[in-house]
PDBML (XML) file of the C-alpha atoms, coordinates in Angstrom:
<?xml version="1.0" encoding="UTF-8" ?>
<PDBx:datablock datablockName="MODEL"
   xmlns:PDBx="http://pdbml.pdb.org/schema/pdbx-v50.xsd"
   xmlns:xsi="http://www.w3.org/2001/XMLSchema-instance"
   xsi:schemaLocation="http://pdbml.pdb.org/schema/pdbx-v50.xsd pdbx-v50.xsd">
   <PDBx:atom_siteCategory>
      <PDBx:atom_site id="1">
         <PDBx:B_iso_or_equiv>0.00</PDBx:B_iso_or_equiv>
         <PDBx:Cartn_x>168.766</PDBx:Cartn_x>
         <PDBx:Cartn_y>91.302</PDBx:Cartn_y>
         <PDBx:Cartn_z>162.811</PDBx:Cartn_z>
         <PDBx:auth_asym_id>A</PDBx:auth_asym_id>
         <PDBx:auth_atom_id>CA</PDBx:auth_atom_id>
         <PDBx:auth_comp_id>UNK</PDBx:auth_comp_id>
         <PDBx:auth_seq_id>1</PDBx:auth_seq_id>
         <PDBx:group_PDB>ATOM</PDBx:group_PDB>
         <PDBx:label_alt_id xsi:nil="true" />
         <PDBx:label_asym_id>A</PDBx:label_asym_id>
         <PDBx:label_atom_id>CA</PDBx:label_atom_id>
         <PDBx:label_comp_id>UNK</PDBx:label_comp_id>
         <PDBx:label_entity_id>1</PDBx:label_entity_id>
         <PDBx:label_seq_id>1</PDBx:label_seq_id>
         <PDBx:occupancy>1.00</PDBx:occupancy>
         <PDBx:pdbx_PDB_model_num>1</PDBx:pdbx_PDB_model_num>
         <PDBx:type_symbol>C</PDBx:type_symbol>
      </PDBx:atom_site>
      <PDBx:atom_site id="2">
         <PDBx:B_iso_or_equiv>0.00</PDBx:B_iso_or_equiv>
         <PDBx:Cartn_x>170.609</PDBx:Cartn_x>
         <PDBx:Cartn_y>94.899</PDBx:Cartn_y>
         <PDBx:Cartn_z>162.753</PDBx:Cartn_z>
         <PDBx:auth_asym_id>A</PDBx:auth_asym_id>
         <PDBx:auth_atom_id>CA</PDBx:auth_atom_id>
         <PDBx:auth_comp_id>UNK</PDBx:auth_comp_id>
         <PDBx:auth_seq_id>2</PDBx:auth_seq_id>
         <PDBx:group_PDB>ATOM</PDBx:group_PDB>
         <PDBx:label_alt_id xsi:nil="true" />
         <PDBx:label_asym_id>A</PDBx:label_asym_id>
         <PDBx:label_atom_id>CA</PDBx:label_atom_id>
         <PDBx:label_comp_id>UNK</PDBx:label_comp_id>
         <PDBx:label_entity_id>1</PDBx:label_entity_id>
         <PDBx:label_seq_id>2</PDBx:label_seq_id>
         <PDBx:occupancy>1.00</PDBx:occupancy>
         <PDBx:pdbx_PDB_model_num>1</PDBx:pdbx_PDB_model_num>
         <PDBx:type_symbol>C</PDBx:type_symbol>
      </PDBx:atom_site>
      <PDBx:atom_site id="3">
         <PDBx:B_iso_or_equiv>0.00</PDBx:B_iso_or_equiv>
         <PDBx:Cartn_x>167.678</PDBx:Cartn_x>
         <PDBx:Cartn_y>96.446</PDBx:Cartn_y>
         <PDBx:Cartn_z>160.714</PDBx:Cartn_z>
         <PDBx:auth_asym_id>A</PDBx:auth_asym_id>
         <PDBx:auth_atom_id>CA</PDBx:auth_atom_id>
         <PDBx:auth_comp_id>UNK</PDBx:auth_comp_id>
         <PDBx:auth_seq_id>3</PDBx:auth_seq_id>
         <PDBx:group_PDB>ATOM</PDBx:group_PDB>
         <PDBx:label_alt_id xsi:nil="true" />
         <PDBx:label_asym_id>A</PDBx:label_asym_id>
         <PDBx:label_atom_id>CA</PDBx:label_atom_id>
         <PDBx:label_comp_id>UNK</PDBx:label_comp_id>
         <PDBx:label_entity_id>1</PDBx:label_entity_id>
         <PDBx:label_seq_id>3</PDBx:label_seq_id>
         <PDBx:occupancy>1.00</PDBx:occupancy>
         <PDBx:pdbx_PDB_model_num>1</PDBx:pdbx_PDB_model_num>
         <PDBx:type_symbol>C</PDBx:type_symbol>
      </PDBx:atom_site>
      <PDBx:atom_site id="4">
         <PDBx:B_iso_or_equiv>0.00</PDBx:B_iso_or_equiv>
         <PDBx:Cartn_x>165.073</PDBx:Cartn_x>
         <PDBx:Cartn_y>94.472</PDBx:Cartn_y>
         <PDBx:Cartn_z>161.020</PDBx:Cartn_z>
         <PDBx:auth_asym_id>A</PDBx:auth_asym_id>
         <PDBx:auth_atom_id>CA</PDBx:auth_atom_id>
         <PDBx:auth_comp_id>UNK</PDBx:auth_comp_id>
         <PDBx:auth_seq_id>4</PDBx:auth_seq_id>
         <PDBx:group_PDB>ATOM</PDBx:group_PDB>
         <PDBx:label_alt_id xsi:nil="true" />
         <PDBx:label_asym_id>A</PDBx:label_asym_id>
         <PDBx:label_atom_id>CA</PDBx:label_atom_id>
         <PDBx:label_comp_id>UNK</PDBx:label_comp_id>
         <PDBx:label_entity_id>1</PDBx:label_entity_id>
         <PDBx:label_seq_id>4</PDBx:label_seq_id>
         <PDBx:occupancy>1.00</PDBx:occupancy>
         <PDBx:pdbx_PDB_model_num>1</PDBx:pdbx_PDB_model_num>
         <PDBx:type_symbol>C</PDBx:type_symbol>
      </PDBx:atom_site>
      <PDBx:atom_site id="5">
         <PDBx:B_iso_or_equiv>0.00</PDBx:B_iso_or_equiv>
         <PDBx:Cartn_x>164.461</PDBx:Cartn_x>
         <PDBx:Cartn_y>93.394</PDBx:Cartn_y>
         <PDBx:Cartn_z>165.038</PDBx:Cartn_z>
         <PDBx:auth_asym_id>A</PDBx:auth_asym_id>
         <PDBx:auth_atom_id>CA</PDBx:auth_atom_id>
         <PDBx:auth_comp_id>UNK</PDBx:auth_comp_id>
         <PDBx:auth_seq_id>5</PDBx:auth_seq_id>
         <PDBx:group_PDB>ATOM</PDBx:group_PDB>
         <PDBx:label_alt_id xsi:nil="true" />
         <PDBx:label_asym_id>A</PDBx:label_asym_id>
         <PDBx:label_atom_id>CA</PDBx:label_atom_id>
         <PDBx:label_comp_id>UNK</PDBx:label_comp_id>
         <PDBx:label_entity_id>1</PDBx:label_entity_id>
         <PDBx:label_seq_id>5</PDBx:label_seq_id>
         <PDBx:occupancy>1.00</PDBx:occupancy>
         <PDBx:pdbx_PDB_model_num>1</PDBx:pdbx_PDB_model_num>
         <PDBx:type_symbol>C</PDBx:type_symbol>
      </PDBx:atom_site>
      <PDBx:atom_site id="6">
         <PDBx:B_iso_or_equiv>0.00</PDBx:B_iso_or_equiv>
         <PDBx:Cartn_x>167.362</PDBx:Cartn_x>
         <PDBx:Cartn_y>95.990</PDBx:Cartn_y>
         <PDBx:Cartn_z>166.505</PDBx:Cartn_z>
         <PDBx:auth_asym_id>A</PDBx:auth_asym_id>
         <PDBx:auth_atom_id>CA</PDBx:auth_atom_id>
         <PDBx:auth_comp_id>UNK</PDBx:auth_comp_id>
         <PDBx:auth_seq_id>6</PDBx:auth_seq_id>
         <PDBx:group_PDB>ATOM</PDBx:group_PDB>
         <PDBx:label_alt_id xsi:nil="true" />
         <PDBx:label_asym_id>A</PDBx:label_asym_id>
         <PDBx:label_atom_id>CA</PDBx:label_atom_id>
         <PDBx:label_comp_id>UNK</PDBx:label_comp_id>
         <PDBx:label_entity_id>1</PDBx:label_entity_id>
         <PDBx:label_seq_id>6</PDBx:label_seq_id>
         <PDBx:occupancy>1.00</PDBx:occupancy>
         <PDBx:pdbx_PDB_model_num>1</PDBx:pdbx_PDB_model_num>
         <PDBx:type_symbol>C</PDBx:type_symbol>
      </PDBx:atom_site>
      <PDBx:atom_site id="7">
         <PDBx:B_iso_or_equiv>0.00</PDBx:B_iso_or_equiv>
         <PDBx:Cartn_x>165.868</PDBx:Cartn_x>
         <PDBx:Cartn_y>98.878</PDBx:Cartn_y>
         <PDBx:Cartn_z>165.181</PDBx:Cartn_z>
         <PDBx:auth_asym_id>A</PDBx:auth_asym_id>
         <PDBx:auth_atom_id>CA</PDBx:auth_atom_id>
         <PDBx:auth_comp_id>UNK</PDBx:auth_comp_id>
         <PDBx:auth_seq_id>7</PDBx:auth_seq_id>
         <PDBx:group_PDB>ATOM</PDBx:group_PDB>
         <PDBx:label_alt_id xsi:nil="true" />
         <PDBx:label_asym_id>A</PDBx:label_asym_id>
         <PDBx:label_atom_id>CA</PDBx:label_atom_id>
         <PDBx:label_comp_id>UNK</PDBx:label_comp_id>
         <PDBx:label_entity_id>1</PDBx:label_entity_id>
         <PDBx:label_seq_id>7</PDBx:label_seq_id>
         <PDBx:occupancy>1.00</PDBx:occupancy>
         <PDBx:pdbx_PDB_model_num>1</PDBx:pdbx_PDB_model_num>
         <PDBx:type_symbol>C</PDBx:type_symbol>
      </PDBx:atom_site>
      <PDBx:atom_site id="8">
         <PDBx:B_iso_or_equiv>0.00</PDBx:B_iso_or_equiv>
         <PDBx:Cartn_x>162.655</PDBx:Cartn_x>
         <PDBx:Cartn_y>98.188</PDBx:Cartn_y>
         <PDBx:Cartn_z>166.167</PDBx:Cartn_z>
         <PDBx:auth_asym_id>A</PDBx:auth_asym_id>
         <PDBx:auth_atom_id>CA</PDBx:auth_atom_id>
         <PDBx:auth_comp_id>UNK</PDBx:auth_comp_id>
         <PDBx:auth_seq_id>8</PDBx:auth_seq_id>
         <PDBx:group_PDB>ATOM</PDBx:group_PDB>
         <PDBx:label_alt_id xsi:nil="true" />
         <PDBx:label_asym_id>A</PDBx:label_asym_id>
         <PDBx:label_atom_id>CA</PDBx:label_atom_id>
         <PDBx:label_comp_id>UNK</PDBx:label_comp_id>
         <PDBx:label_entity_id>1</PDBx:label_entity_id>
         <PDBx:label_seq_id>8</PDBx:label_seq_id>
         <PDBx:occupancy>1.00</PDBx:occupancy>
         <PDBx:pdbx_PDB_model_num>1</PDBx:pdbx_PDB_model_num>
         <PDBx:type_symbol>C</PDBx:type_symbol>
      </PDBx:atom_site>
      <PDBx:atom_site id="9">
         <PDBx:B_iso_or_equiv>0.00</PDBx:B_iso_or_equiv>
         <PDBx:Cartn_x>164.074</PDBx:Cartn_x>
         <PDBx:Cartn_y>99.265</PDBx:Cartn_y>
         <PDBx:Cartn_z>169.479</PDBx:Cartn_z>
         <PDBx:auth_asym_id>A</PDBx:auth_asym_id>
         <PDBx:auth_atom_id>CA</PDBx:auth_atom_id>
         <PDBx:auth_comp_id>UNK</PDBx:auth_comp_id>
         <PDBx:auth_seq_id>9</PDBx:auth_seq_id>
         <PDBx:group_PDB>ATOM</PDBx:group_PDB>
         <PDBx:label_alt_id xsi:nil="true" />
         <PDBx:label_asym_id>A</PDBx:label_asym_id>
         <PDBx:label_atom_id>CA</PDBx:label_atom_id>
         <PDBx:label_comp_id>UNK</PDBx:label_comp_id>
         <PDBx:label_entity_id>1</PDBx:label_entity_id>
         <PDBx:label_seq_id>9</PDBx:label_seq_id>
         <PDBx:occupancy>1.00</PDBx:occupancy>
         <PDBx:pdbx_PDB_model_num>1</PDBx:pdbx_PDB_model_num>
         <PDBx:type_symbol>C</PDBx:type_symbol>
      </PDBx:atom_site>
      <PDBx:atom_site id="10">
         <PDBx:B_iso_or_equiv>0.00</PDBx:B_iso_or_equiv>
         <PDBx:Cartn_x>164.713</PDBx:Cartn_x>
         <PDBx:Cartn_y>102.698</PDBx:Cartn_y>
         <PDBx:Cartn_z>167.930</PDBx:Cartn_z>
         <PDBx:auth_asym_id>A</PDBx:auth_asym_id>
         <PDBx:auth_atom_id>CA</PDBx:auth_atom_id>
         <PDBx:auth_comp_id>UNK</PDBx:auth_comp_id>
         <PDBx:auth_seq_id>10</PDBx:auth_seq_id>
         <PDBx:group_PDB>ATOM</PDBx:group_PDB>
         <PDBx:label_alt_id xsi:nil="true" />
         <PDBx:label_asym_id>A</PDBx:label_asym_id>
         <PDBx:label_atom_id>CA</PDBx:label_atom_id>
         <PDBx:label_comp_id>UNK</PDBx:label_comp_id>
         <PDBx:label_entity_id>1</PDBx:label_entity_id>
         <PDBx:label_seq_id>10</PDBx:label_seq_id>
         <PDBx:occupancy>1.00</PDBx:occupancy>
         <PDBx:pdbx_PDB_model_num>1</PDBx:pdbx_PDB_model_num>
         <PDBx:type_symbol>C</PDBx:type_symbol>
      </PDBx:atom_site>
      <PDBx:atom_site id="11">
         <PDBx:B_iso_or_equiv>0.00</PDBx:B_iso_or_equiv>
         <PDBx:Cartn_x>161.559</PDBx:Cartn_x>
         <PDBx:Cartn_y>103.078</PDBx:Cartn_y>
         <PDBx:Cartn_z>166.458</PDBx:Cartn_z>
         <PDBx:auth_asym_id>A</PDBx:auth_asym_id>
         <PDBx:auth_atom_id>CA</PDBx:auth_atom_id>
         <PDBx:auth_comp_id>UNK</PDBx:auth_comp_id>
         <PDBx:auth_seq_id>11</PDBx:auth_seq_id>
         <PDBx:group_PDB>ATOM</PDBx:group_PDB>
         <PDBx:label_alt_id xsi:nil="true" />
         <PDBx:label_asym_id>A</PDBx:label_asym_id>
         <PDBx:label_atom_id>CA</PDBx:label_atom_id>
         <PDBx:label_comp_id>UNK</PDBx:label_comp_id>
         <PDBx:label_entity_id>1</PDBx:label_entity_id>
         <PDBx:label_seq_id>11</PDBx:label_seq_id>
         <PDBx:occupancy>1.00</PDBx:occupancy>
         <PDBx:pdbx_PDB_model_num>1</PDBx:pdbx_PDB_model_num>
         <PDBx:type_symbol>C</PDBx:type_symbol>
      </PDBx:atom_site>
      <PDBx:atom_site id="12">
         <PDBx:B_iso_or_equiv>0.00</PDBx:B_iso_or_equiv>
         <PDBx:Cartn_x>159.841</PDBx:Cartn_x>
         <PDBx:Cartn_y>102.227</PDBx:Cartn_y>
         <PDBx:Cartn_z>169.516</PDBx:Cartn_z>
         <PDBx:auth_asym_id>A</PDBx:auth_asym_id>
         <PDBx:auth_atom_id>CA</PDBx:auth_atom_id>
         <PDBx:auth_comp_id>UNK</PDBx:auth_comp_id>
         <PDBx:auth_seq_id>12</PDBx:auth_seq_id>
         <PDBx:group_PDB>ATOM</PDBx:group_PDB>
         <PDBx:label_alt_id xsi:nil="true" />
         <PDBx:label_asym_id>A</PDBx:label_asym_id>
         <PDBx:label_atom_id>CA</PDBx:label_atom_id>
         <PDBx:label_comp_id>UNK</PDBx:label_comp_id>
         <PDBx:label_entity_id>1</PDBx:label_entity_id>
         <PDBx:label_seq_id>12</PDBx:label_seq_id>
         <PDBx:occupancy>1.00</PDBx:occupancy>
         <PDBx:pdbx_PDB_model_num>1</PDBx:pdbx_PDB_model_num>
         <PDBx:type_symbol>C</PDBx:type_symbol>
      </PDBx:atom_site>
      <PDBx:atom_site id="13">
         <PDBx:B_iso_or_equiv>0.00</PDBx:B_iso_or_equiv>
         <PDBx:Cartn_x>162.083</PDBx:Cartn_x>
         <PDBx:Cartn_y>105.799</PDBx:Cartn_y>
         <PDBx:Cartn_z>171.112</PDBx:Cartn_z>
         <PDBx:auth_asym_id>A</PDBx:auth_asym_id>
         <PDBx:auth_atom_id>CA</PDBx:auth_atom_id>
         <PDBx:auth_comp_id>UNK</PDBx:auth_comp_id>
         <PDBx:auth_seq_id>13</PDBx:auth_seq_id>
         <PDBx:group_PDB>ATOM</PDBx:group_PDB>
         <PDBx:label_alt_id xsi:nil="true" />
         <PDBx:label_asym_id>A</PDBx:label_asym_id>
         <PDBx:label_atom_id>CA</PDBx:label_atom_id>
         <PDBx:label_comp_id>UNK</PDBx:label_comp_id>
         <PDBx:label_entity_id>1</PDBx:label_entity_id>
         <PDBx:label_seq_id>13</PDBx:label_seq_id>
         <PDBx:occupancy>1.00</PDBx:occupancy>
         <PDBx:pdbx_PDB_model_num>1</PDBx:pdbx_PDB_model_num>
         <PDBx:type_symbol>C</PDBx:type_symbol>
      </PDBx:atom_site>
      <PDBx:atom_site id="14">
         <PDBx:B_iso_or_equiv>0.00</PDBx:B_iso_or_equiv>
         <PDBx:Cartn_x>160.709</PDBx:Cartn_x>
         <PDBx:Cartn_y>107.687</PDBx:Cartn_y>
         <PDBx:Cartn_z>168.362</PDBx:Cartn_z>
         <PDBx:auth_asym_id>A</PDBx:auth_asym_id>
         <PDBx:auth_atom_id>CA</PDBx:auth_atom_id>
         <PDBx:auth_comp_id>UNK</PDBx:auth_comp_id>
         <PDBx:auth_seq_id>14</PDBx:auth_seq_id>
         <PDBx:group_PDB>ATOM</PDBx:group_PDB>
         <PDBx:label_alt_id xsi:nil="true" />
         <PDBx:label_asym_id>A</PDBx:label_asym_id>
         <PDBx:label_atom_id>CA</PDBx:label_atom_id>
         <PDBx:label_comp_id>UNK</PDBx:label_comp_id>
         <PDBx:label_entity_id>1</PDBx:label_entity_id>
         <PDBx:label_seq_id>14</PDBx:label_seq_id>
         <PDBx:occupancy>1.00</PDBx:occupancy>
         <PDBx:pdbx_PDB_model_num>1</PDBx:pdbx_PDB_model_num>
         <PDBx:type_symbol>C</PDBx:type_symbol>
      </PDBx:atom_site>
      <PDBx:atom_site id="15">
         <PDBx:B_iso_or_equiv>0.00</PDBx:B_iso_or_equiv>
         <PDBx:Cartn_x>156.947</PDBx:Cartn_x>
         <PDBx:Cartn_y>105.966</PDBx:Cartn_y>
         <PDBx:Cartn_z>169.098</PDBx:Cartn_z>
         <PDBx:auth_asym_id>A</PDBx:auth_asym_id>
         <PDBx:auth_atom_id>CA</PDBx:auth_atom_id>
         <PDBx:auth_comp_id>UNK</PDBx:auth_comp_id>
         <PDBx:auth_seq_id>15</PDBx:auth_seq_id>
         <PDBx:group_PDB>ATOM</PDBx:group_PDB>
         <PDBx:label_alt_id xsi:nil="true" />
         <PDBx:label_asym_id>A</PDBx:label_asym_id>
         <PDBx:label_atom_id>CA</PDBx:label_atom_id>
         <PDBx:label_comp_id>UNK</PDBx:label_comp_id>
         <PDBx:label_entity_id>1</PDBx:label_entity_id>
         <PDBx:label_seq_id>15</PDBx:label_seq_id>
         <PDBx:occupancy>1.00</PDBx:occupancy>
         <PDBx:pdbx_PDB_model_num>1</PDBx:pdbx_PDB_model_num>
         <PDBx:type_symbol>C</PDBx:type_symbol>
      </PDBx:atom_site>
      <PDBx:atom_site id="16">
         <PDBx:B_iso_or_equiv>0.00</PDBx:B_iso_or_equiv>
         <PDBx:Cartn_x>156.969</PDBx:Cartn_x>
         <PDBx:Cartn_y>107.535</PDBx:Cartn_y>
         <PDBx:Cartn_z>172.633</PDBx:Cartn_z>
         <PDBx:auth_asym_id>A</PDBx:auth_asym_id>
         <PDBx:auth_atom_id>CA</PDBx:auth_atom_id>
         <PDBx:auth_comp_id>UNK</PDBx:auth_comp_id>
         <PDBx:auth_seq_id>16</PDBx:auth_seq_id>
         <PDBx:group_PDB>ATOM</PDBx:group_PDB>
         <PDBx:label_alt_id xsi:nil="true" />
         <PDBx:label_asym_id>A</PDBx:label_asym_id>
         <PDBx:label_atom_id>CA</PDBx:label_atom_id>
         <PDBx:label_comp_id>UNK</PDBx:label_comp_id>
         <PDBx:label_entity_id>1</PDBx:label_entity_id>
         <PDBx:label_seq_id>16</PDBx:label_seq_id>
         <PDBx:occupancy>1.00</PDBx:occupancy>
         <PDBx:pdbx_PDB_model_num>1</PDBx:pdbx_PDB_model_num>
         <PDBx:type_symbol>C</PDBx:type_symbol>
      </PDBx:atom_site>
      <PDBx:atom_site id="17">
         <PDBx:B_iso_or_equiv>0.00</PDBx:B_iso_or_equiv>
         <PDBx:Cartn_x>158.898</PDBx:Cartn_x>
         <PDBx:Cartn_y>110.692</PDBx:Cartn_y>
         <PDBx:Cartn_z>171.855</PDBx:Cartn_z>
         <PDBx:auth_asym_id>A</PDBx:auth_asym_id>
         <PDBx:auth_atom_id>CA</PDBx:auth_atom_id>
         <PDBx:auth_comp_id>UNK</PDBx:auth_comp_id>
         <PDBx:auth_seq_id>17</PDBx:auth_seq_id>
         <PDBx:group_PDB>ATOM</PDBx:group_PDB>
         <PDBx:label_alt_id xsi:nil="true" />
         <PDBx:label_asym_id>A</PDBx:label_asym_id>
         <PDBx:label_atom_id>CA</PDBx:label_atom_id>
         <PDBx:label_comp_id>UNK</PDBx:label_comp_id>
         <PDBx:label_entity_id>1</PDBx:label_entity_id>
         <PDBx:label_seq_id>17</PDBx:label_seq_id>
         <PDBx:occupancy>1.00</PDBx:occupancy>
         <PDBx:pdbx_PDB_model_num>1</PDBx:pdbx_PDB_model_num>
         <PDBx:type_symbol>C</PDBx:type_symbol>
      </PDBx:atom_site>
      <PDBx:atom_site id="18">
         <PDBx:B_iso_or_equiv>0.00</PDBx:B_iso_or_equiv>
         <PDBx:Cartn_x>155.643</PDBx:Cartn_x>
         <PDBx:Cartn_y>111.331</PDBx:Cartn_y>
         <PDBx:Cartn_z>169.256</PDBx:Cartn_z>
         <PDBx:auth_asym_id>A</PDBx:auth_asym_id>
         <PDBx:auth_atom_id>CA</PDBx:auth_atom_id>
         <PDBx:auth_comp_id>UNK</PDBx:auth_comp_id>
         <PDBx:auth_seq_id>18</PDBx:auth_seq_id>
         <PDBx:group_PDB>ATOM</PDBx:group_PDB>
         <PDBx:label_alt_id xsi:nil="true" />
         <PDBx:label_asym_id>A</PDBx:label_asym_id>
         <PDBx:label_atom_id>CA</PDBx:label_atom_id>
         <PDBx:label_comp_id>UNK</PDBx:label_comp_id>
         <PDBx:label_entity_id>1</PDBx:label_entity_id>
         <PDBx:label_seq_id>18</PDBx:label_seq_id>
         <PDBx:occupancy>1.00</PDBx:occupancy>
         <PDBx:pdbx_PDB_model_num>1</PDBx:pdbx_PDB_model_num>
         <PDBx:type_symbol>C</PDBx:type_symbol>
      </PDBx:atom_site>
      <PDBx:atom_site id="19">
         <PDBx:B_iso_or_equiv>0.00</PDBx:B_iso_or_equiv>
         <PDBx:Cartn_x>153.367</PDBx:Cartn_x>
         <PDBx:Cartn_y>110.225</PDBx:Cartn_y>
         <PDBx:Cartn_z>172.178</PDBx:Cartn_z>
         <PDBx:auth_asym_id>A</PDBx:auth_asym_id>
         <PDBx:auth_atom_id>CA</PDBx:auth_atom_id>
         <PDBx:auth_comp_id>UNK</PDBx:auth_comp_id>
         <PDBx:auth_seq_id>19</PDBx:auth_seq_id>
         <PDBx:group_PDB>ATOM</PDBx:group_PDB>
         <PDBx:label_alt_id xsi:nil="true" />
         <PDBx:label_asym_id>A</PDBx:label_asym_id>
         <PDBx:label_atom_id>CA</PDBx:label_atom_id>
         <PDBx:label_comp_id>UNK</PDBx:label_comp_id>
         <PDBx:label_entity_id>1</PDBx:label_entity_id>
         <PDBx:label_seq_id>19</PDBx:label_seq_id>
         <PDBx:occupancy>1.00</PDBx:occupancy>
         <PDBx:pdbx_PDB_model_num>1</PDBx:pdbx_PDB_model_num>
         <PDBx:type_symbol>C</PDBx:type_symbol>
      </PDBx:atom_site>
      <PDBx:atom_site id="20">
         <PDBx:B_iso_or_equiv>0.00</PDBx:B_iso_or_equiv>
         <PDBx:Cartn_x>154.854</PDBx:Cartn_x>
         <PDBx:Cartn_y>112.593</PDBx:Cartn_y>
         <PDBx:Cartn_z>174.676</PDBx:Cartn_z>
         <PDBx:auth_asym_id>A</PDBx:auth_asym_id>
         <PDBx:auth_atom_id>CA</PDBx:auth_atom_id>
         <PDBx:auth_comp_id>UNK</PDBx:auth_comp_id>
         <PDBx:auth_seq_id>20</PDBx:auth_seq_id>
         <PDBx:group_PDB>ATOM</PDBx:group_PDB>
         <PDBx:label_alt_id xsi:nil="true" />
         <PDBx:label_asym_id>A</PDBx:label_asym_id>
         <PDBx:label_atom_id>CA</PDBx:label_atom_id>
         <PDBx:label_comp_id>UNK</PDBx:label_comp_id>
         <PDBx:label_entity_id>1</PDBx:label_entity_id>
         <PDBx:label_seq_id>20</PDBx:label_seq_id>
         <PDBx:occupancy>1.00</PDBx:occupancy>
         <PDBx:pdbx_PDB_model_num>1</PDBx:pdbx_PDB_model_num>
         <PDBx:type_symbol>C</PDBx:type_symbol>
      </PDBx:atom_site>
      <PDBx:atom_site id="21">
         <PDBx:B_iso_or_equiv>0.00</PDBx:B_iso_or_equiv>
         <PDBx:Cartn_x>154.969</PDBx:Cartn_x>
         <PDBx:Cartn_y>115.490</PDBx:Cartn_y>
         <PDBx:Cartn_z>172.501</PDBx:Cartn_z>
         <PDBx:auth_asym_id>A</PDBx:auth_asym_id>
         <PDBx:auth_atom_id>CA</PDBx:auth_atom_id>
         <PDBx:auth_comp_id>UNK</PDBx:auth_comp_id>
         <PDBx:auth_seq_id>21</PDBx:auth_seq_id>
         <PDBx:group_PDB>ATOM</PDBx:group_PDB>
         <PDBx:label_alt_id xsi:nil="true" />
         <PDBx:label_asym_id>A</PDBx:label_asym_id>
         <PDBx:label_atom_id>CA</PDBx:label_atom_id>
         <PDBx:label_comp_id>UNK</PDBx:label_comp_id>
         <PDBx:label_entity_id>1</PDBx:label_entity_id>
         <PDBx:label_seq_id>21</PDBx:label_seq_id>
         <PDBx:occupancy>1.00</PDBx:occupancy>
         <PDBx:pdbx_PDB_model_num>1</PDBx:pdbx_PDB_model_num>
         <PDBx:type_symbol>C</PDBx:type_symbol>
      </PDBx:atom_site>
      <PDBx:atom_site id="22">
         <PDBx:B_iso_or_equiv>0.00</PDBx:B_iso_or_equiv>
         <PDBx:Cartn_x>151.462</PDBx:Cartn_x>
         <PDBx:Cartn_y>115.057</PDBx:Cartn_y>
         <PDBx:Cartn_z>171.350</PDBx:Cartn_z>
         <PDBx:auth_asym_id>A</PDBx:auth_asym_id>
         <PDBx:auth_atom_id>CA</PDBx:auth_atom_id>
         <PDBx:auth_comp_id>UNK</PDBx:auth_comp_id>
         <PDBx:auth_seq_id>22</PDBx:auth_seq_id>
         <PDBx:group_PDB>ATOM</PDBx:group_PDB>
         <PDBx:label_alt_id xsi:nil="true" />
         <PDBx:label_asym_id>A</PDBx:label_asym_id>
         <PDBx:label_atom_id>CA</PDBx:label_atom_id>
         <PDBx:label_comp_id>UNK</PDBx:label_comp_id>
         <PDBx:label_entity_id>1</PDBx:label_entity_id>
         <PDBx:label_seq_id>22</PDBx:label_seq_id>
         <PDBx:occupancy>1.00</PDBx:occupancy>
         <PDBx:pdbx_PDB_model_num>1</PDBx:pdbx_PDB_model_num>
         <PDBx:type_symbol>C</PDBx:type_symbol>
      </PDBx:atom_site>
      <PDBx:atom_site id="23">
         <PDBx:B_iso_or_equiv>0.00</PDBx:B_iso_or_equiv>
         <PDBx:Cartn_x>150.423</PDBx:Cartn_x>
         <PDBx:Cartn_y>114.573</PDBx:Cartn_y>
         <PDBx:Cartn_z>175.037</PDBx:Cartn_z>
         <PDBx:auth_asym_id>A</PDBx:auth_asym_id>
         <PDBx:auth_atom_id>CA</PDBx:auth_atom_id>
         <PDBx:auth_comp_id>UNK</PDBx:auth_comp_id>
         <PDBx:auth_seq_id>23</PDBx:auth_seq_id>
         <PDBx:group_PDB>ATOM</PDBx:group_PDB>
         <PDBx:label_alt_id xsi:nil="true" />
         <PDBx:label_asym_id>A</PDBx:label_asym_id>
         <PDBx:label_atom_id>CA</PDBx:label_atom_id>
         <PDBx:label_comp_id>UNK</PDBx:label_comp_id>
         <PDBx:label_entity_id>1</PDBx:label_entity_id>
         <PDBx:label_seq_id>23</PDBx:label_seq_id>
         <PDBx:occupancy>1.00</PDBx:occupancy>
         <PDBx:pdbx_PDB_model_num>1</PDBx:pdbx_PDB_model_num>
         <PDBx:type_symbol>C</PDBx:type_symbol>
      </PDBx:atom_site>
      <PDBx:atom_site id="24">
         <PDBx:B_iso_or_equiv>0.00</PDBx:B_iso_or_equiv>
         <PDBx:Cartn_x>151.923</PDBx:Cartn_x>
         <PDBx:Cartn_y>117.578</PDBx:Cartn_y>
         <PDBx:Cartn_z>176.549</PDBx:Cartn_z>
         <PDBx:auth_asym_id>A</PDBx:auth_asym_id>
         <PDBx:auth_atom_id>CA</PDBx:auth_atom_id>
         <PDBx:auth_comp_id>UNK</PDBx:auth_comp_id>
         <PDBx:auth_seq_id>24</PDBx:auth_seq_id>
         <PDBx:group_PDB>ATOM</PDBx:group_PDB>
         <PDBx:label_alt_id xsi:nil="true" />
         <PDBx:label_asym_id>A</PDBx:label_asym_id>
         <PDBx:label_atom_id>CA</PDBx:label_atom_id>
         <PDBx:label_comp_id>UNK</PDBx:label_comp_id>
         <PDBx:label_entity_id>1</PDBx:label_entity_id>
         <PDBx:label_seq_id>24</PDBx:label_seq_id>
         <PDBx:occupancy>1.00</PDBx:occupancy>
         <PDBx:pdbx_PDB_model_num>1</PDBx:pdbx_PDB_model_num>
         <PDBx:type_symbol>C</PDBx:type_symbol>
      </PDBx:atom_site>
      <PDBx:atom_site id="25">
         <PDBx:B_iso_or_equiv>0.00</PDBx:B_iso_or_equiv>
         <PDBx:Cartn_x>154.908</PDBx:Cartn_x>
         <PDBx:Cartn_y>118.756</PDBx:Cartn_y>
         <PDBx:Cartn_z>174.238</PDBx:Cartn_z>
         <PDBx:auth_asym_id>A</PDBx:auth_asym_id>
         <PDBx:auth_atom_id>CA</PDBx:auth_atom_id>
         <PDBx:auth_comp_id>UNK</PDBx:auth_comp_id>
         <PDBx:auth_seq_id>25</PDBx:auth_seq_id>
         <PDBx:group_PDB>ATOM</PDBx:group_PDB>
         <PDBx:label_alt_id xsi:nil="true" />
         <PDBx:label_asym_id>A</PDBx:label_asym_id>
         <PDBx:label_atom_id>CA</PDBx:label_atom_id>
         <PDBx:label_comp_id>UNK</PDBx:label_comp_id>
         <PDBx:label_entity_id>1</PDBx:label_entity_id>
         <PDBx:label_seq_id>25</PDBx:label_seq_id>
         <PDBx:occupancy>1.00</PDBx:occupancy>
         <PDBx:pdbx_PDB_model_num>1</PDBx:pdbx_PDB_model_num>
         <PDBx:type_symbol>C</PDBx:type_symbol>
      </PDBx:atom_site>
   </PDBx:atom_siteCategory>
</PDBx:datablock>
């Protein structure tokens, strides 16, 4: 649950951080 379904939390950061930055970054 750590690794698998918690982290998908921090992956979703790092989704959006790559959106923003490709939008206007």
């Amino acid at each position: 649950w750590v690794n698998d379904a918690l982290m998908t939390v921090f992956f979703l950061v790092v989704g959006m951080e790559i959106r923003r930055e490709i939008h206007e970054g």
